[in-house]
Protein backbone atom coordinates (compact mmCIF):
# COMPACT_ATOMS: atom_id res chain seq x y z
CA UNK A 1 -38.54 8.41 58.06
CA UNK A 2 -41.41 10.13 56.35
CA UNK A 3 -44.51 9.49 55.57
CA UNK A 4 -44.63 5.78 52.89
CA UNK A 5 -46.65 6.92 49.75
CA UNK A 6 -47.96 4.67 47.69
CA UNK A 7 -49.24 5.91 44.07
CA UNK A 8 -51.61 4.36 41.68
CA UNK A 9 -51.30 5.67 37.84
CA UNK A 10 -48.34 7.08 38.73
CA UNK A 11 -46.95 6.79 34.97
CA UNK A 12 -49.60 9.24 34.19
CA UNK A 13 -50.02 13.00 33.58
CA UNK A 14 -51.16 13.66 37.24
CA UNK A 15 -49.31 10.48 38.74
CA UNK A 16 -46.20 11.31 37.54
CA UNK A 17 -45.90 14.89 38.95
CA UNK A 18 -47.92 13.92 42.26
CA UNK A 19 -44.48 11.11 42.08
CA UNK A 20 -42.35 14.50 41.27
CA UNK A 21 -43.44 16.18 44.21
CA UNK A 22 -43.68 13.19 46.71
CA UNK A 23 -39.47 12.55 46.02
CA UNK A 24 -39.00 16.00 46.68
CA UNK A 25 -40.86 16.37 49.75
CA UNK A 26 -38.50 15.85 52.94
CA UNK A 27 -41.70 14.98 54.71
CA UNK A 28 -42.82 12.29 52.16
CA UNK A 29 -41.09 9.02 51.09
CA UNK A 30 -42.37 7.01 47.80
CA UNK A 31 -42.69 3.52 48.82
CA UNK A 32 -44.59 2.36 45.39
CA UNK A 33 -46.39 3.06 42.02
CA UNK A 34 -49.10 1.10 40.29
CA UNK A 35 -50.06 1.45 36.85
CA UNK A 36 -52.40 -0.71 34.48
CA UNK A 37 -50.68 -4.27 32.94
CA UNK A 38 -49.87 -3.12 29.37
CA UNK A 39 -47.69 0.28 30.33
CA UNK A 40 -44.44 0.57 28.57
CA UNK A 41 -43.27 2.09 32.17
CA UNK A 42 -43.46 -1.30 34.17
CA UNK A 43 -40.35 -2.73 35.81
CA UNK A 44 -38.87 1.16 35.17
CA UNK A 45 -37.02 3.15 38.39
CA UNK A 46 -39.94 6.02 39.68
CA UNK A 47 -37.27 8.52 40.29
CA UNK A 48 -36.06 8.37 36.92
CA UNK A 49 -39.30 8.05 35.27
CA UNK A 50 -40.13 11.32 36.72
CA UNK A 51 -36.62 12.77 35.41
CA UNK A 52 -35.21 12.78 39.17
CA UNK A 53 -32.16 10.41 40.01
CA UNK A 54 -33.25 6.59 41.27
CA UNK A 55 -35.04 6.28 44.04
CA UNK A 56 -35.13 1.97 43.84
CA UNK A 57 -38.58 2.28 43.62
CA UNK A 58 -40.19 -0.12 40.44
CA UNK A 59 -43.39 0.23 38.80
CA UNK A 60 -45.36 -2.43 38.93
CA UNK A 61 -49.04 -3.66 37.92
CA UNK A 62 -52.30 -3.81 39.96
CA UNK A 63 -52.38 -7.70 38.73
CA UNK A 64 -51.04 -8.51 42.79
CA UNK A 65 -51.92 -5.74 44.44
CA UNK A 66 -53.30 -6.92 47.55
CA UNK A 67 -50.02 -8.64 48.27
CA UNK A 68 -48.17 -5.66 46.77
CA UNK A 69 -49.44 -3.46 49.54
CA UNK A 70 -48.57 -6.09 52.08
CA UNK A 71 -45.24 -5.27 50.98
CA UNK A 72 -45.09 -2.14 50.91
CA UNK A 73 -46.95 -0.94 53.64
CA UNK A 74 -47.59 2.28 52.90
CA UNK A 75 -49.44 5.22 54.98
CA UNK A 76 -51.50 6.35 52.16
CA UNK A 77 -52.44 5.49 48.95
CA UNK A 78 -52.98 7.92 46.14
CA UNK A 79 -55.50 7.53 43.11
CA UNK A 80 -54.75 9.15 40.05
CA UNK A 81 -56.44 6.53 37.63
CA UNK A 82 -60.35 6.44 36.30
CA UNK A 83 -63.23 5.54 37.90
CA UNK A 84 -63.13 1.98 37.03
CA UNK A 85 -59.87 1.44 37.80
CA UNK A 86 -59.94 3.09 41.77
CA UNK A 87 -63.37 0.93 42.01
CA UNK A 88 -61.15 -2.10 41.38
CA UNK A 89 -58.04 -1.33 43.50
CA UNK A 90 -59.56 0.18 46.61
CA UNK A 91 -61.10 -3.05 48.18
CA UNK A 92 -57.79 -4.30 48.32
CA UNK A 93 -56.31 -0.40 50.19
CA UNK A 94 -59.64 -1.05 52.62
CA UNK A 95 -59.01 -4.73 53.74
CA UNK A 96 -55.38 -3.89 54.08
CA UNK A 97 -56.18 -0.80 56.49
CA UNK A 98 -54.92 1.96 54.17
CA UNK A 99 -55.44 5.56 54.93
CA UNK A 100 -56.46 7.65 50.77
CA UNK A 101 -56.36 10.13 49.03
CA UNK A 102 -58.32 9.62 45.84
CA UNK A 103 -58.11 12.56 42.84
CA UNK A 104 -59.52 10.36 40.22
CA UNK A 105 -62.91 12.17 38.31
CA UNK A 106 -65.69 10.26 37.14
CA UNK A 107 -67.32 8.87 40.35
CA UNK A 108 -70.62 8.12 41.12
CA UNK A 109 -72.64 8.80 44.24
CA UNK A 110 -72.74 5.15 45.03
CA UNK A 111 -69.13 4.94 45.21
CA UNK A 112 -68.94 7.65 47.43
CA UNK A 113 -71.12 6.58 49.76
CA UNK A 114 -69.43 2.98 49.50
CA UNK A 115 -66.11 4.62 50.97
CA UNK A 116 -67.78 6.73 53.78
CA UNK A 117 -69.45 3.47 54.91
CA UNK A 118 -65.76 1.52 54.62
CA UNK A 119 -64.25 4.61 55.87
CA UNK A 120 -66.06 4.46 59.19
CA UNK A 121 -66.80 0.95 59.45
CA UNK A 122 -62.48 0.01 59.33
CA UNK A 123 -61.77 3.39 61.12
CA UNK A 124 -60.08 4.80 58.35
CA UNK A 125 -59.00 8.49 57.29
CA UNK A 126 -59.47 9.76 53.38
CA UNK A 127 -59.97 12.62 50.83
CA UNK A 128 -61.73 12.18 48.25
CA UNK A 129 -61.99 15.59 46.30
CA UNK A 130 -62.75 16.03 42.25
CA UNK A 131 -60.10 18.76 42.03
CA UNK A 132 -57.05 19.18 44.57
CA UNK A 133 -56.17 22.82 43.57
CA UNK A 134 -55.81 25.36 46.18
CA UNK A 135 -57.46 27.84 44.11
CA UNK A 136 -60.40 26.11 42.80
CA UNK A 137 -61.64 25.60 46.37
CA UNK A 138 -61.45 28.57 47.11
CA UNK A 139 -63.81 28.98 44.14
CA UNK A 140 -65.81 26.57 45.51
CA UNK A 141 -66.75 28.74 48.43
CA UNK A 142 -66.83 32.09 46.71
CA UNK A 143 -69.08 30.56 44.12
CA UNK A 144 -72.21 29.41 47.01
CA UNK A 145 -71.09 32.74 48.47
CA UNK A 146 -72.31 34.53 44.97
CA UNK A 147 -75.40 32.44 45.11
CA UNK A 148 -76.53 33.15 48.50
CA UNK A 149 -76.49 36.88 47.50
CA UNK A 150 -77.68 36.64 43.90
CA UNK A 151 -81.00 35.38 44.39
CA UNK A 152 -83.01 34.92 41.00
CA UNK A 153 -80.13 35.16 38.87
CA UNK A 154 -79.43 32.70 35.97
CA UNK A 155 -76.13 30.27 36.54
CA UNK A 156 -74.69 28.50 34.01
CA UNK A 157 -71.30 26.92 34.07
CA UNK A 158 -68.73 26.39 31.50
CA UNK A 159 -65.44 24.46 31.58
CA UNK A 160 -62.80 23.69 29.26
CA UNK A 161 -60.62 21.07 28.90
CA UNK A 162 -58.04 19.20 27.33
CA UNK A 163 -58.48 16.81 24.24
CA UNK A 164 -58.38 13.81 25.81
CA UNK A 165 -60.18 14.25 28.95
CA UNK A 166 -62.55 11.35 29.04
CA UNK A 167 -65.38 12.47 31.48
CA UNK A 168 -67.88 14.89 30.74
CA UNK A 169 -68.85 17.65 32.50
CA UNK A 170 -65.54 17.46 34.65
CA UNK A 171 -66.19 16.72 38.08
CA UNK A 172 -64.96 20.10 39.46
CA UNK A 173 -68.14 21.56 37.10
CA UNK A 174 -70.72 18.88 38.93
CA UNK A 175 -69.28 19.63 42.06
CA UNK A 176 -69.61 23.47 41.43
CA UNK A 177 -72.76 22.67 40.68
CA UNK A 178 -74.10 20.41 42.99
CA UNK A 179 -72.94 23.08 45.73
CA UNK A 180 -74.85 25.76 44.09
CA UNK A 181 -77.72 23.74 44.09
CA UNK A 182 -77.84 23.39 47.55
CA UNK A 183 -76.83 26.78 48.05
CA UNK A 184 -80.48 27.19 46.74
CA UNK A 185 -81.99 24.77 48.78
CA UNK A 186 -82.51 22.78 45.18
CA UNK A 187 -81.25 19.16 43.86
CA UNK A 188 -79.15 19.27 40.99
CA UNK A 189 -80.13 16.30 39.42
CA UNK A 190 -83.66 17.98 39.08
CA UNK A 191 -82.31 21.26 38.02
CA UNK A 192 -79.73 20.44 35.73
CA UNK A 193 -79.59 21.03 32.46
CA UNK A 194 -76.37 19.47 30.95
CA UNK A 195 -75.75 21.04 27.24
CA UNK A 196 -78.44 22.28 25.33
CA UNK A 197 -79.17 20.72 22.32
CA UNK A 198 -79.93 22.69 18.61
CA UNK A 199 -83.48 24.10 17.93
CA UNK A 200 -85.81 25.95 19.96
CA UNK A 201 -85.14 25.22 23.80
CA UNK A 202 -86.43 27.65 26.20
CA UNK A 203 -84.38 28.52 29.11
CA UNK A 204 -86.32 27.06 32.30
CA UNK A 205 -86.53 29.39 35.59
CA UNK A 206 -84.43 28.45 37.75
CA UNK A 207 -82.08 25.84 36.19
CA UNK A 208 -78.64 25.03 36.21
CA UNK A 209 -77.07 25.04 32.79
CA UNK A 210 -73.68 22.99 32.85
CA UNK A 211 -71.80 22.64 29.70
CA UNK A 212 -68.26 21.58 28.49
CA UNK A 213 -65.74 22.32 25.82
CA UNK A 214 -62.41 19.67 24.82
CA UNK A 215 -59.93 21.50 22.96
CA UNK A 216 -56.22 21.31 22.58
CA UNK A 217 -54.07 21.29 25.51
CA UNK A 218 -56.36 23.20 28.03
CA UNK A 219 -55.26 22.31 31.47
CA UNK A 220 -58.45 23.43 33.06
CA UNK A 221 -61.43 26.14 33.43
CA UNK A 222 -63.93 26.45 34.81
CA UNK A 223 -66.75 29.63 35.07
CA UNK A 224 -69.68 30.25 36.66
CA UNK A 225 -71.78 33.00 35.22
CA UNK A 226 -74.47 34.77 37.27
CA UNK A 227 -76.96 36.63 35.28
CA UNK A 228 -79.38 38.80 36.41
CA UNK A 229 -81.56 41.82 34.11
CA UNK A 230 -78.91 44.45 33.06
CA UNK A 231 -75.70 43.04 34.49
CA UNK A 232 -74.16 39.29 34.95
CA UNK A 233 -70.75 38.51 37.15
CA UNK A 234 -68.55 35.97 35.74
CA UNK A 235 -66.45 33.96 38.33
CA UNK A 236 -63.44 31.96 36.95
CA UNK A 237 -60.62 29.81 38.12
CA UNK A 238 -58.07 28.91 35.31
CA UNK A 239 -55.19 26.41 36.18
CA UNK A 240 -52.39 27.12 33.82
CA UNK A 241 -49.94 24.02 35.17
CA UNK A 242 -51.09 20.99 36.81
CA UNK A 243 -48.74 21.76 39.88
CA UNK A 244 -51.41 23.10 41.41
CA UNK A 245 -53.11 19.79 41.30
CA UNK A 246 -50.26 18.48 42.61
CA UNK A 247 -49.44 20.84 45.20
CA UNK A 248 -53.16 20.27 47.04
CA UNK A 249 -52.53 16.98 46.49
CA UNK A 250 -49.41 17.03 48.66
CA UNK A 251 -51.47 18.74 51.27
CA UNK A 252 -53.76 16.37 51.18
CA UNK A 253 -51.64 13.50 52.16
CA UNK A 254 -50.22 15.17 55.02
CA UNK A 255 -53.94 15.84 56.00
CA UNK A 256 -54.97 12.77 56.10
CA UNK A 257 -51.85 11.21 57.89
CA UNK A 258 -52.12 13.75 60.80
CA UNK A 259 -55.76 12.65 60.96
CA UNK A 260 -55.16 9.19 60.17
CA UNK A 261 -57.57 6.52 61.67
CA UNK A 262 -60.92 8.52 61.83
CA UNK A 263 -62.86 6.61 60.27
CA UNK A 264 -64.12 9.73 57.68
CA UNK A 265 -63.98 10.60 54.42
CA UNK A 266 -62.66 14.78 54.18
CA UNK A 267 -62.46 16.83 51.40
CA UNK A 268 -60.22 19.43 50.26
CA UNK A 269 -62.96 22.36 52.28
CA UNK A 270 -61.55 20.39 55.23
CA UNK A 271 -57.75 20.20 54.33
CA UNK A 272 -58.05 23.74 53.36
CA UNK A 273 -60.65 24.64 56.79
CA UNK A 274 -62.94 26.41 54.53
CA UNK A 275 -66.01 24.84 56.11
């Protein structure tokens, strides 16, 4: 038997193809989905929700969950919902000893260090990470690489996203650059400088500008420009699917089941061993 996955907002873009890849995984075995009370999806087979044959798994509402998981049992739990909604549904994962892996955006600092305190406190295993792709942690590192070298050059970062994306600056972008930030030794809650707004606004020394763009169907991108006098480098990562969301995602879960019971909260530097 593989490893019991359960998924919350799996009727959603990201849920559904994490749910896509899970069934097709001979590793992996879906053991549940959760989804918010008003879905037209509820009661309907995952397997075929996802366009794959039946797998007799049913989607079901976070109204029960704590006795849902009971049920199910599952090795991990995955979050693909919003902020609110993973602040709602993981005391229930935590008292019911649930190794996570949580890809929702929008999270605050408190949260985070909420879950590292649960995390080692019930001696549980997680990853939390803003952005699962492969490829974008990789960017991660090149990016503080950059930074260590380009000394007194202006960064600003730019990322694009779909229409309906409801955060703003994606988290990927704050993560980019909170890293930078420290990178320089800096905070980036003093240094940042999120948007600038019309009329005269001199650029401060030293700042971080971080701005973002909702258009169309962009899946997402993100840049980081480095400018110095005469020259500027421009590092981007562009997803053009969200399989590679899912993909890291997958990896992810397999992470955190082989180190299952640490009581730690990893990232995707760790899944990846980019540290």
């Amino acid at each position: 038997m593989g490893i019991k996955v359960c998924v919350s907002g799996a009727d959603g873009s990201m849920g559904s193809l994490v749910v896509q890849n899970i069934i097709k995984d001979p590793d992996l075995e879906i053991c549940g989905g959760i989804t918010f009370e008003s879905s037209p999806n509820l009661g309907k087979d995952i397997g075929k929700m996802v366009g794959l044959d039946e797998c007799g798994v049913e989607l079901v509402d976070n109204k029960d969950i704590n006795e849902y998981l009971k049920q199910i049992n599952p090795n991990v739990y995955v979050d693909f919902t919003t902020a609110q909604a993973v602040e709602e549904n993981i005391k229930h994962v935590l008292d019911n000893s649930i190794d996570f892996v949580i890809g929702t955006t929008g999270l605050d600092d408190d949260f985070l260090d909420f879950m590292e305190k649960e995390a080692s406190k019930r001696k549980l295993s997680g990853v939390i990470a803003p952005n699962m792709a492969i490829g974008v942690n990789v960017f991660f590192k090149m990016a503080t690489i950059l930074t260590k070298y380009l000394d007194g050059f202006d960064v600003e970062i730019i990322e694009a996203h779909h229409n309906r994306k409801r955060d703003a600056p994606s988290g990927t972008a704050l993560k980019i650059a909170k890293m930078i930030a420290e990178e320089m030794n800096k905070d980036i809650d003093e240094i940042g400088k999120f948007g600038r707004k019309k009329g005269p606004e001199k650029r401060v020394p030293g700042e971080i500008g971080v701005h973002a763009i909702r258009a169309g169907d962009i899946v997402g991108d993100h840049t980081v420009l480095f400018a110095g006098s005469g020259e500027r480098i421009e590092l981007k990562h562009m997803a053009h699917s969200r399989q590679c969301f899912a993909s890291g995602t997958i990896k992810a879960i397999k992470y955190v089941n082989k180190n299952k019971k640490k009581g730690k909260v990893f990232d995707m530097f760790d899944v990846l061993n980019l540290r």
